[in-house]
N, C-alpha and C. Protein backbone atom coordinates (compact mmCIF):
# COMPACT_ATOMS: atom_id res chain seq x y z
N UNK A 1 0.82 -1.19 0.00
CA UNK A 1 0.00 0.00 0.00
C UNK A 1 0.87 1.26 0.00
N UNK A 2 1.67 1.03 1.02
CA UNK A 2 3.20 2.19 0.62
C UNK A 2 3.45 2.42 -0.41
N UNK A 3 3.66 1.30 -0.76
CA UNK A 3 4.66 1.39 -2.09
C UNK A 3 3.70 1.81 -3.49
N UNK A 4 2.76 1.81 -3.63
CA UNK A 4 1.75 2.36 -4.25
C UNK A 4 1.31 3.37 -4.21
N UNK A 5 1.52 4.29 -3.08
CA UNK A 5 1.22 5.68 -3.29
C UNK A 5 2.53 6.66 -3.58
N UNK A 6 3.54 6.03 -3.07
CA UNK A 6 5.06 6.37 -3.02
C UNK A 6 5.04 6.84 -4.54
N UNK A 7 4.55 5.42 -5.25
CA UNK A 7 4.54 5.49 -6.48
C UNK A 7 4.00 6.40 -7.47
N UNK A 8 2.47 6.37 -6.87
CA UNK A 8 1.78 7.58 -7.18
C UNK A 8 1.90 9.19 -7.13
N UNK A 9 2.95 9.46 -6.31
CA UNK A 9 3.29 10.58 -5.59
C UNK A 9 4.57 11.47 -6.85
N UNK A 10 5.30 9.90 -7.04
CA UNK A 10 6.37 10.48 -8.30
C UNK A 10 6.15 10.45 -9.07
N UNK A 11 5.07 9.54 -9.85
CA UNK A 11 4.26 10.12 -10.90
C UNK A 11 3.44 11.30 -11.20
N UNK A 12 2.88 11.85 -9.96
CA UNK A 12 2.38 13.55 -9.95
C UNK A 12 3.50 13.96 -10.37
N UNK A 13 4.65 14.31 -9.85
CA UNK A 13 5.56 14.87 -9.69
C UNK A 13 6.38 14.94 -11.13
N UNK A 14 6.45 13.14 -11.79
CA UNK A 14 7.30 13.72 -12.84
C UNK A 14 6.01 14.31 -14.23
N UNK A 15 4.82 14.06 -14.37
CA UNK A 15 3.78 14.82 -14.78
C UNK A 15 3.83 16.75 -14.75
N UNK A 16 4.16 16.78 -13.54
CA UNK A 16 4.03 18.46 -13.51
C UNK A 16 5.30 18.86 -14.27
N UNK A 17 6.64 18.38 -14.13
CA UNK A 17 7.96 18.15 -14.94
C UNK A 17 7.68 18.16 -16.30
N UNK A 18 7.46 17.60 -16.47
CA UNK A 18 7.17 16.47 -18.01
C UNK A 18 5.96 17.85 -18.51
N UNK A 19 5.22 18.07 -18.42
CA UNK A 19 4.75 19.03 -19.27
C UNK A 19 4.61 20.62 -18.86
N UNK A 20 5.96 20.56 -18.08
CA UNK A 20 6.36 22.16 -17.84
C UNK A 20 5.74 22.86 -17.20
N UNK A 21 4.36 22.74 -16.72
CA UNK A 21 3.55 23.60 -15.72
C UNK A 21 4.25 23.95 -14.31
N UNK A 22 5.07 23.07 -13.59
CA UNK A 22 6.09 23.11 -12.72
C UNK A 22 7.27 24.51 -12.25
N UNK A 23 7.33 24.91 -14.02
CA UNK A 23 7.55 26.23 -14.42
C UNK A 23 6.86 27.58 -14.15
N UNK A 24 6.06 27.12 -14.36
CA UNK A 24 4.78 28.48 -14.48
C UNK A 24 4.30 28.62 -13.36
N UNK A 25 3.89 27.44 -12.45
CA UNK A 25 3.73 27.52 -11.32
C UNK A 25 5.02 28.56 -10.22
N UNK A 26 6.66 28.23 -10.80
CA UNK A 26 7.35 28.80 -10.05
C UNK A 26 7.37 30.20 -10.40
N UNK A 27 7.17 30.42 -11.15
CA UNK A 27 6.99 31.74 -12.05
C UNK A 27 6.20 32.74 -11.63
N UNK A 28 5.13 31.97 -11.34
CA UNK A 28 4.05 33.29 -10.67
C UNK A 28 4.19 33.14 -9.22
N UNK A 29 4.88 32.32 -8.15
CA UNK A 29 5.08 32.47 -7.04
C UNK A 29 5.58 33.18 -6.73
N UNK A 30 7.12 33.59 -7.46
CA UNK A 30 7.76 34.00 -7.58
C UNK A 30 7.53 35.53 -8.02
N UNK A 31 6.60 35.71 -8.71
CA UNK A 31 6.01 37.50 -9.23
C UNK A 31 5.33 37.52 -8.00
N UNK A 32 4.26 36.88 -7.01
CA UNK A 32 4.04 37.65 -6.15
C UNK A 32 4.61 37.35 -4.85
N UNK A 33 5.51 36.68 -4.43
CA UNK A 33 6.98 37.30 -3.88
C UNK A 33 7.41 38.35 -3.83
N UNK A 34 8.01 38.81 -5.11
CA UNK A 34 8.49 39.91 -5.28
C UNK A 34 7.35 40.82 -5.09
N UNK A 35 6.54 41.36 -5.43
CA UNK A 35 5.36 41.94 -5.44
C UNK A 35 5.27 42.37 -3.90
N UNK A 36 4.98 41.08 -3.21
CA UNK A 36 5.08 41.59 -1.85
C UNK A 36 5.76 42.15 -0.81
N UNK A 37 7.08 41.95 -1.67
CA UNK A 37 8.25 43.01 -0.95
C UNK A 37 8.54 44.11 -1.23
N UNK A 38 7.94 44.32 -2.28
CA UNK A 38 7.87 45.88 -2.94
C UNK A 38 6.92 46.32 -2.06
N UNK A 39 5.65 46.14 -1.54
CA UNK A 39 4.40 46.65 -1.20
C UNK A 39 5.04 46.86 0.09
N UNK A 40 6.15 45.79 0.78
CA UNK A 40 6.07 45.99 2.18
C UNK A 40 7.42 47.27 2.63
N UNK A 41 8.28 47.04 1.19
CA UNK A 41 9.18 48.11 1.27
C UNK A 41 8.58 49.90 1.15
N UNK A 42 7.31 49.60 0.58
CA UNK A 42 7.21 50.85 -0.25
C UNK A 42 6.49 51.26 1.03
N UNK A 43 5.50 50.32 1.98
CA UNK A 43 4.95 50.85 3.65
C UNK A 43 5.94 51.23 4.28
N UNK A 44 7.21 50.54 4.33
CA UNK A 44 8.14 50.86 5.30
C UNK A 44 7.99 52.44 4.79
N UNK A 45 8.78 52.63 3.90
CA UNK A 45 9.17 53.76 3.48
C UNK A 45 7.87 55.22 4.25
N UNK A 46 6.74 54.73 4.05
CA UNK A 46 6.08 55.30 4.21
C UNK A 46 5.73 56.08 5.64
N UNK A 47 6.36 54.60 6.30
CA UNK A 47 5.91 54.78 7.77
C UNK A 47 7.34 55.91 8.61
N UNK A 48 8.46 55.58 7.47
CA UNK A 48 9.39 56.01 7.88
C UNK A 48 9.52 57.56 7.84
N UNK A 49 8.97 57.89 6.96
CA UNK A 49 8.46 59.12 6.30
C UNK A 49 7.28 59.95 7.90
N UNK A 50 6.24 59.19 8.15
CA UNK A 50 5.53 59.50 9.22
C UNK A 50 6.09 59.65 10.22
N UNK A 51 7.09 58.93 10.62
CA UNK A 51 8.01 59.03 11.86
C UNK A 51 8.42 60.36 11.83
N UNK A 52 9.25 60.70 10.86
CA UNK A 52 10.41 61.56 11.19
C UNK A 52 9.73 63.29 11.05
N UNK A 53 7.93 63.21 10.64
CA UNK A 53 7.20 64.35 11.11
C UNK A 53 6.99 64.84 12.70
């Protein structure tokens, strides 16, 4: 029964591989990543700005 889902598990796996979606998936994680460090840099900035009034 292990060994059958084990199995099943690397077959998802080489599937998402095998027709490149694996890619795209990292791709847009990755845009809103970045995204969100811009938003949290651009508050800092902001707050930093409020402070020093």
């Amino acid at each position: 029964m292990i060994q059958l889902l084990e199995t099943q598990i690397a077959s998802n796996e080489g599937i998402m591989v095998q027709s490149g979606k694996i890619y795209l998936v990292m791709t847009i994680v990755s845009i809103i990543l970045i995204g969100l460090f811009i938003y949290v840099a651009s508050i800092d900035k902001k707050i930093t700005q409020l402070e020093k009034k």
